[in-house]
C-alpha atoms as a PDB file:
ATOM      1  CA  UNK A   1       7.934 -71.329  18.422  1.00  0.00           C
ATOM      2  CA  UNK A   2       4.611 -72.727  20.141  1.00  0.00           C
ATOM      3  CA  UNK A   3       4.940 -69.785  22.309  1.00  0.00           C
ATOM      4  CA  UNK A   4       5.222 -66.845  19.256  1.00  0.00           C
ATOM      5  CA  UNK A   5       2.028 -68.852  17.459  1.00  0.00           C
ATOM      6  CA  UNK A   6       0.185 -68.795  20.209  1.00  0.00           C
ATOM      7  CA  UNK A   7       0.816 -65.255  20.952  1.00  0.00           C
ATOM      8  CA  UNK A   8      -0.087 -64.067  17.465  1.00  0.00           C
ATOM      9  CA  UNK A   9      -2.983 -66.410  18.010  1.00  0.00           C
ATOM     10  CA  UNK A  10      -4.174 -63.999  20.952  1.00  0.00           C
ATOM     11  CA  UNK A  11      -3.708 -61.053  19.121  1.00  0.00           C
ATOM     12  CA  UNK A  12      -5.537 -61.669  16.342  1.00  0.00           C
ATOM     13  CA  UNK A  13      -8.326 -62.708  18.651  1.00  0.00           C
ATOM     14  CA  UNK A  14      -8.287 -60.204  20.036  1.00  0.00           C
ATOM     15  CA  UNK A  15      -8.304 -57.496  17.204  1.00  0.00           C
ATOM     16  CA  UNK A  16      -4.923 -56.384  18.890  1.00  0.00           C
ATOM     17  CA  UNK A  17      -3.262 -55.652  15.950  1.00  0.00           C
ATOM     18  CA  UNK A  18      -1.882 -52.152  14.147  1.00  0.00           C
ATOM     19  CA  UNK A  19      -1.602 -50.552  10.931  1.00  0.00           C
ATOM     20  CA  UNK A  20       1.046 -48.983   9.706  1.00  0.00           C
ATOM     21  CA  UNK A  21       1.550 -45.486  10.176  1.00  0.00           C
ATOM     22  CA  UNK A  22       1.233 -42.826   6.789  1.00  0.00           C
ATOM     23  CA  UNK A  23       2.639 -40.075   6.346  1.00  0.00           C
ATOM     24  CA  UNK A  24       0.158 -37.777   5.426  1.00  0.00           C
ATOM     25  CA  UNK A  25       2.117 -34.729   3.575  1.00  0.00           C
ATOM     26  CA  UNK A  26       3.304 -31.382   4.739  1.00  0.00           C
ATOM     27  CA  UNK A  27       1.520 -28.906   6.614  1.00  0.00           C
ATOM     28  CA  UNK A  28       1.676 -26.469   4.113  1.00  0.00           C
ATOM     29  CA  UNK A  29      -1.417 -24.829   3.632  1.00  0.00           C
ATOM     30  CA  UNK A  30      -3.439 -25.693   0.183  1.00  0.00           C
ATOM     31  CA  UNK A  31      -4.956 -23.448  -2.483  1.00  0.00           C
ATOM     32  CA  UNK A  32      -6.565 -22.856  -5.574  1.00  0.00           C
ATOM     33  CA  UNK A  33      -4.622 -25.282  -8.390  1.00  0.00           C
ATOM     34  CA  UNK A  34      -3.085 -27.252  -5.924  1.00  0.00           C
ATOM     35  CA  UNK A  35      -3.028 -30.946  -6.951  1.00  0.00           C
ATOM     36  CA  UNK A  36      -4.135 -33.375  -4.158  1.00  0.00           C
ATOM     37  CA  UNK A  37      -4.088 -36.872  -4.095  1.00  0.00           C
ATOM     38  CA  UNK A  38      -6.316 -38.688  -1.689  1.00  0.00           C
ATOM     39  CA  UNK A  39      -5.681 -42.486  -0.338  1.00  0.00           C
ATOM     40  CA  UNK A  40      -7.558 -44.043   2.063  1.00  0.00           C
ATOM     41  CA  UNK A  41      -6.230 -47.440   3.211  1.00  0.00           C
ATOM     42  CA  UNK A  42      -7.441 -50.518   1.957  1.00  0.00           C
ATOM     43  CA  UNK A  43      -9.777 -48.913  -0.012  1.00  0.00           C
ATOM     44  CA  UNK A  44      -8.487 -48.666  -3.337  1.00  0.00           C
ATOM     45  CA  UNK A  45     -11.442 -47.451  -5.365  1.00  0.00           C
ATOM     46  CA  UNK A  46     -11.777 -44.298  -2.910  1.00  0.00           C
ATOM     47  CA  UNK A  47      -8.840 -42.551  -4.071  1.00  0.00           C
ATOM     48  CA  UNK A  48      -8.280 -39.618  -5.953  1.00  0.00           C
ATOM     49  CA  UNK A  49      -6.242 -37.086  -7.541  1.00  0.00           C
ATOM     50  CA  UNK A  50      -8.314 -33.663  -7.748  1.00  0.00           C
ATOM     51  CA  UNK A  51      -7.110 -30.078  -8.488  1.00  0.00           C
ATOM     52  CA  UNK A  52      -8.837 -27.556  -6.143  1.00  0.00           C
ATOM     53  CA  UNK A  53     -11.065 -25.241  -8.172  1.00  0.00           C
ATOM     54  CA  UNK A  54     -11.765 -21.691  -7.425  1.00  0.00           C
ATOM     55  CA  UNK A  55     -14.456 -22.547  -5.430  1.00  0.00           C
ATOM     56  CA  UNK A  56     -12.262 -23.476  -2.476  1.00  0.00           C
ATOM     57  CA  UNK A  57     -13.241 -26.911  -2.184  1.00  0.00           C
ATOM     58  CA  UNK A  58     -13.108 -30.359  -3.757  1.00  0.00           C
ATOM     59  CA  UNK A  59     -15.206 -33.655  -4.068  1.00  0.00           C
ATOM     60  CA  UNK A  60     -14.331 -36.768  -3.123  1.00  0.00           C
ATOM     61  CA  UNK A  61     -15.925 -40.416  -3.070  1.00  0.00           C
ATOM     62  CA  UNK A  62     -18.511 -41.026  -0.559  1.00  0.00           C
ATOM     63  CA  UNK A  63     -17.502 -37.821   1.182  1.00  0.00           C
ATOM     64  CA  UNK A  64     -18.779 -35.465  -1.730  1.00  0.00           C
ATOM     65  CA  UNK A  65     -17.284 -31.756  -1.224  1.00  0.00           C
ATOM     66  CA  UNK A  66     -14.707 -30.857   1.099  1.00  0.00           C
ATOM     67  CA  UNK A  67     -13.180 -27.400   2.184  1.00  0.00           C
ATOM     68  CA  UNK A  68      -9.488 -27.664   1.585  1.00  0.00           C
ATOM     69  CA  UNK A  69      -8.089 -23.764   0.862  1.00  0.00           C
ATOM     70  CA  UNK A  70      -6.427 -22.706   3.477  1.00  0.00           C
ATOM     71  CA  UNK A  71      -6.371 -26.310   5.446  1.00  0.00           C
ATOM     72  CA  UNK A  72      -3.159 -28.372   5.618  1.00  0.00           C
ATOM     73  CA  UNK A  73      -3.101 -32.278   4.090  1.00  0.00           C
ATOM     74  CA  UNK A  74      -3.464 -33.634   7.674  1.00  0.00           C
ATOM     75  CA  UNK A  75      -6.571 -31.060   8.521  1.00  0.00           C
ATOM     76  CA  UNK A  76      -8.284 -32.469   4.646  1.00  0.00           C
ATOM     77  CA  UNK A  77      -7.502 -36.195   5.843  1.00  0.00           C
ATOM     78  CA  UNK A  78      -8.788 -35.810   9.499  1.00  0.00           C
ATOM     79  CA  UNK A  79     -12.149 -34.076   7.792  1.00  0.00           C
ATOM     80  CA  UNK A  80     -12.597 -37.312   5.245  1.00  0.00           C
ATOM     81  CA  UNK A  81     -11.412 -39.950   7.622  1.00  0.00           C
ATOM     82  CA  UNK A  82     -14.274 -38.331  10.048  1.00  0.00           C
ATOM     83  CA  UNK A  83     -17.213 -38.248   7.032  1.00  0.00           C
ATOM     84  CA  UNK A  84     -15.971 -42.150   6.204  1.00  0.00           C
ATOM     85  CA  UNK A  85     -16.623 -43.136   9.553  1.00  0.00           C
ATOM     86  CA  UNK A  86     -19.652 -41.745  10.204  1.00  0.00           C
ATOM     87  CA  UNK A  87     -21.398 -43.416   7.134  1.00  0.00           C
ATOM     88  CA  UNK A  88     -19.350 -45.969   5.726  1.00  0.00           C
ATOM     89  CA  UNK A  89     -15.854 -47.273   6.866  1.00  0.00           C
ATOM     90  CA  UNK A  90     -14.880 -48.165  10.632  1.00  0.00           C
ATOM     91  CA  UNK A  91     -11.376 -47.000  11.650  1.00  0.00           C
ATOM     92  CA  UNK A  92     -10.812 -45.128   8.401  1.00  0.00           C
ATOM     93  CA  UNK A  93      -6.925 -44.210   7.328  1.00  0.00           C
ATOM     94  CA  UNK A  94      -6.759 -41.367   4.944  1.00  0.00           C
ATOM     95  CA  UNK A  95      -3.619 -39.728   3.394  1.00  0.00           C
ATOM     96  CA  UNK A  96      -3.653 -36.453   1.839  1.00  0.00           C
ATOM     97  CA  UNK A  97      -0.541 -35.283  -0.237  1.00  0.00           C
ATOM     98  CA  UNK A  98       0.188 -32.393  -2.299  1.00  0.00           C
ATOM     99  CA  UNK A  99       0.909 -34.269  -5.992  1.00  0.00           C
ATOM    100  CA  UNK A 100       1.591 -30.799  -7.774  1.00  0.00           C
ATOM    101  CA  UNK A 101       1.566 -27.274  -6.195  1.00  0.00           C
ATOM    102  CA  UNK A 102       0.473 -24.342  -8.039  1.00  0.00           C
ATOM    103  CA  UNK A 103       2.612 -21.484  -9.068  1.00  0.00           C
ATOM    104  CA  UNK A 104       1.465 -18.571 -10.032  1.00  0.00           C
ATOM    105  CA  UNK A 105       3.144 -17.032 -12.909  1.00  0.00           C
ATOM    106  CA  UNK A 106       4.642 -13.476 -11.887  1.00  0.00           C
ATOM    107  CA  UNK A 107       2.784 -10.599 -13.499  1.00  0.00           C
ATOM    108  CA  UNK A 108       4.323  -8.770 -16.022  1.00  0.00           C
ATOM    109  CA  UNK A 109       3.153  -5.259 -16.312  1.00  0.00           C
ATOM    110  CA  UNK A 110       3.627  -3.962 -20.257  1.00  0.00           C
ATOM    111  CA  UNK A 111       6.454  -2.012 -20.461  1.00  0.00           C
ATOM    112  CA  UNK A 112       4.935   2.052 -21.191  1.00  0.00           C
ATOM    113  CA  UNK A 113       6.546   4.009 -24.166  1.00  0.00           C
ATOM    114  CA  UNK A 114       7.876   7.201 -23.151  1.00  0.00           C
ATOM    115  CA  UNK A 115       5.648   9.928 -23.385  1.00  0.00           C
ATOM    116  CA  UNK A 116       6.772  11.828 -26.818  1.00  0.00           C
ATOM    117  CA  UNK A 117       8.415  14.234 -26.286  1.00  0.00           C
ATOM    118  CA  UNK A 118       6.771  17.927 -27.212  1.00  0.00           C
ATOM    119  CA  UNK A 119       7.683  19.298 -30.644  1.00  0.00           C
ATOM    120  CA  UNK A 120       8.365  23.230 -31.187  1.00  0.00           C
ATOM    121  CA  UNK A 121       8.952  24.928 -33.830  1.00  0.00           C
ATOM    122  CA  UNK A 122      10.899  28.135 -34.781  1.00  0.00           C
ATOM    123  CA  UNK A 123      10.369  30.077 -38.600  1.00  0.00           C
ATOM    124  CA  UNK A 124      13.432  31.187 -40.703  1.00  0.00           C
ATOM    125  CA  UNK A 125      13.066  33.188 -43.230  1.00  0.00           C
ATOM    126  CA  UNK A 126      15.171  35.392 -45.572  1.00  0.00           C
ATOM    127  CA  UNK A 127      18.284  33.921 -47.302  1.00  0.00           C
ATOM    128  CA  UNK A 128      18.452  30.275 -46.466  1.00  0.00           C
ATOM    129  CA  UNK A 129      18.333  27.592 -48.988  1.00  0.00           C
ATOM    130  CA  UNK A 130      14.828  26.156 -47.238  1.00  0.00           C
ATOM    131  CA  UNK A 131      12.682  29.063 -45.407  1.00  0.00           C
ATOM    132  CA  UNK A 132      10.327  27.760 -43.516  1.00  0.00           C
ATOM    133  CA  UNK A 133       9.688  26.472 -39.981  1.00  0.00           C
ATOM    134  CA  UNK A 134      11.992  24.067 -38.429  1.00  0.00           C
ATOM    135  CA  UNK A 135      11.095  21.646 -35.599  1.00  0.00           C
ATOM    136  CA  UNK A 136      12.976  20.721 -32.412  1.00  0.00           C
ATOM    137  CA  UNK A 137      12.537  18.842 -29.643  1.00  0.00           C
ATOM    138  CA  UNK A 138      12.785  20.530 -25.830  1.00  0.00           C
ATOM    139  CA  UNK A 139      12.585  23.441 -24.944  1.00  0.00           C
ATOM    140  CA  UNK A 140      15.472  25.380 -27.279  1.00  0.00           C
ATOM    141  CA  UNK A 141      17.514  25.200 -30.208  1.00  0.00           C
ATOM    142  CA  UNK A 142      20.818  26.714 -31.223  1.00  0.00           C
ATOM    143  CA  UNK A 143      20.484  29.247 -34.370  1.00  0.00           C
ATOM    144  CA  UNK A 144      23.550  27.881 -36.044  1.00  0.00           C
ATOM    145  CA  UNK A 145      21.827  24.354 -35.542  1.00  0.00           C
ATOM    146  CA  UNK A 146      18.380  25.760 -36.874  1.00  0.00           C
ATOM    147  CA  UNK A 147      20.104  27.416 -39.421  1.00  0.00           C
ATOM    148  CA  UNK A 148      21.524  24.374 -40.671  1.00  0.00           C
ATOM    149  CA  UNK A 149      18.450  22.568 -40.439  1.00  0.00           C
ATOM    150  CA  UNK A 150      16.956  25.205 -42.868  1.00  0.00           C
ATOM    151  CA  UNK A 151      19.688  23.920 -45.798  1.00  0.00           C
ATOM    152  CA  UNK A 152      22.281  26.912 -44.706  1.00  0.00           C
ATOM    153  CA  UNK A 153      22.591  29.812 -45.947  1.00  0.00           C
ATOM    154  CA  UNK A 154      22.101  31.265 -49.096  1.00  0.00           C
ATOM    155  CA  UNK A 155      24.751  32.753 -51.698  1.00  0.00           C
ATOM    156  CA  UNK A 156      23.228  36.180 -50.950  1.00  0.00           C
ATOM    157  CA  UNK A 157      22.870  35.742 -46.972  1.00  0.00           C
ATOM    158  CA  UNK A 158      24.742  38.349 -44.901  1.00  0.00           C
ATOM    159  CA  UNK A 159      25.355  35.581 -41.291  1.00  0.00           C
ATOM    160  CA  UNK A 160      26.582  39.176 -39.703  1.00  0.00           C
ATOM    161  CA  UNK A 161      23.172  40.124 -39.537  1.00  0.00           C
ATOM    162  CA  UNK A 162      20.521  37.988 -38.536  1.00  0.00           C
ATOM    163  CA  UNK A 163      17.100  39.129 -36.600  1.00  0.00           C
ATOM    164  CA  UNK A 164      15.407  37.115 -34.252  1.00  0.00           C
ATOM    165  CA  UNK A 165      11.988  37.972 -33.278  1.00  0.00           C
ATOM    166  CA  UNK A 166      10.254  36.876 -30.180  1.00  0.00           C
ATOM    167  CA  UNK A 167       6.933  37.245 -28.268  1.00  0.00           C
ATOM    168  CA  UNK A 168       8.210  38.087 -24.328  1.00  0.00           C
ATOM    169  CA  UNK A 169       6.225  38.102 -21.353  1.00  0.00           C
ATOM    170  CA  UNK A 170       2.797  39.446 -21.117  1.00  0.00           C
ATOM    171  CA  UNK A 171       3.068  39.685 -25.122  1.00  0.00           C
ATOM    172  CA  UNK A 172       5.306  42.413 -25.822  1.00  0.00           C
ATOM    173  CA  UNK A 173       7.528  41.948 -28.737  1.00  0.00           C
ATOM    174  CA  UNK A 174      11.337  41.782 -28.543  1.00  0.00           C
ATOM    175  CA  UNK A 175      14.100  42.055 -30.939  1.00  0.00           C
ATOM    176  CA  UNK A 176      17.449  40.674 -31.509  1.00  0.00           C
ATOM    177  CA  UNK A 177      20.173  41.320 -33.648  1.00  0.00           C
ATOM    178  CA  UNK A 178      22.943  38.328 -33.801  1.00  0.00           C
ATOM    179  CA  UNK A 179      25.734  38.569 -35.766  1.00  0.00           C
ATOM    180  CA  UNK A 180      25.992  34.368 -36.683  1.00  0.00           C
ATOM    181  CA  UNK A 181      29.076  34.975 -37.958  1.00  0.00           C
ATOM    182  CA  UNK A 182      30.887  35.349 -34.504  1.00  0.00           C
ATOM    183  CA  UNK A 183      29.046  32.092 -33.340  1.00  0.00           C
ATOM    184  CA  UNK A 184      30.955  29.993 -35.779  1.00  0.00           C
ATOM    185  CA  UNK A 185      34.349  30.192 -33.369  1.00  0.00           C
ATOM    186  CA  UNK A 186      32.038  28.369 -30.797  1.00  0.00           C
ATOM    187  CA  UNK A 187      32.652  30.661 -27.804  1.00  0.00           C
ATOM    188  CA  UNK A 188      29.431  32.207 -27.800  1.00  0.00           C
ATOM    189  CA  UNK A 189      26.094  30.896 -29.137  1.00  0.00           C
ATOM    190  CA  UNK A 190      22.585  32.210 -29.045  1.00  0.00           C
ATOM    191  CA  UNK A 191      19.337  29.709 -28.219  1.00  0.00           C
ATOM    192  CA  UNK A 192      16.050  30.300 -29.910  1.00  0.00           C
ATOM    193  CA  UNK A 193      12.950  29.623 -29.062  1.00  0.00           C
ATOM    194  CA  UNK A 194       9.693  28.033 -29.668  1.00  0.00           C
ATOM    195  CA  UNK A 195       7.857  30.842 -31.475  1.00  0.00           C
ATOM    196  CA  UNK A 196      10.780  32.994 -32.399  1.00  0.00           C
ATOM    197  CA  UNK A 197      11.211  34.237 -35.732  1.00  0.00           C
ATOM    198  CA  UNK A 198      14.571  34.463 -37.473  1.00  0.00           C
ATOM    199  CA  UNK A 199      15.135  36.644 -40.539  1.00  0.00           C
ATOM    200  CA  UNK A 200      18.512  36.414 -42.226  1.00  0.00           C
ATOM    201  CA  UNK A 201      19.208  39.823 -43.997  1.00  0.00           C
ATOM    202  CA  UNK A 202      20.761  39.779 -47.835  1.00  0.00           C
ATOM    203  CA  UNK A 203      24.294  40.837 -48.697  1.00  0.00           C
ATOM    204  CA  UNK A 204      24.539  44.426 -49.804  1.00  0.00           C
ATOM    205  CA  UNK A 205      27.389  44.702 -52.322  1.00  0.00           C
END
């Protein structure tokens, strides 16, 4: 026992004593809205917990403003223990951790409507129940569908003779004579389109 006092005695004599180790956080690299918290041993009124700022860097007791983006916790402890020692505090201990890392929130990009889709239009006249022009979608229409769209045909309407007019290339007119009636077995049909002109003829009796 007299031997173990006296050696302690020596070593505290001597200064020959150690502190123990900290760990001083990962060596991932910090930035902007990371959460640090700073320690420094024995020193309990020089800590503190700091977001980093946009400006890269962050203030600390004593120290004042320190670069951290882009530095790991051991490279921000090594810069504060240095400024401490200079100034202030012999043998300074400083641990740097990462309290809360940032996360940036994944960008969501608005999701686009389709573009509308162009509307055409065709003209019916004669004997349907609603002459007029009828609208469509793309870039044809079926008669019998147009037709229908135009309320049908009237009591007087002759479907066995129906005249579709249309503006061909370089402007020269064309005409076409459809007999509707045959498209109602569904074998055959007949597409109009934008511009065309349909005339259903009257019933002679």
């Amino acid at each position: 026992m007299r031997f173990c006092l006296g050696s302690l005695t020596i070593a505290l004599l001597s200064g020959a004593f150690f502190i123990p180790a900290v760990s001083r956080g990962d060596e991932r690299h910090l930035k902007t809205g990371d959460e640090i918290e700073l320690t420094v041993f024995g020193e309990d009124s020089l800590g503190a917990v700091v977001k980093i700022d946009s400006s890269g860097s962050v203030n600390f007791p004593l120290v004042g403003n320190v670069e951290v983006v882009g530095k790991t916790a051991t490279e921000v402890a090594k810069t504060v223990e240095e400024r401490l020692e200079k100034d202030y505090i012999r043998d300074a201990h400083v641990t740097v951790r990462v309290v809360e890392e940032f996360v940036a929130k994944p960008e969501v990009k608005p999701i686009m409507p389709a573009a509308p889709k162009p509307v055409e239009f065709v003209t019916i006249l004669g004997e349907v129940e609603r002459p007029g022009t009828v609208e469509f979608e793309g870039r044809g229409i079926d008669l019998l569908t147009a037709l229908a769209k135009a309320g049908g045909y009237s009591s007087l309407a002759n479907p066995k003779r129906v005249i579709v007019k249309r503006k061909g290339a370089e402007g020269k007119a064309q005409t076409f004579y459809v007999n509707a009636a045959d498209l109602q077995t569904g074998t055959e049909s007949f597409t109009l389109l934008p511009g065309d002109t349909i005339s259903v003829a009257k019933r002679i009796f």
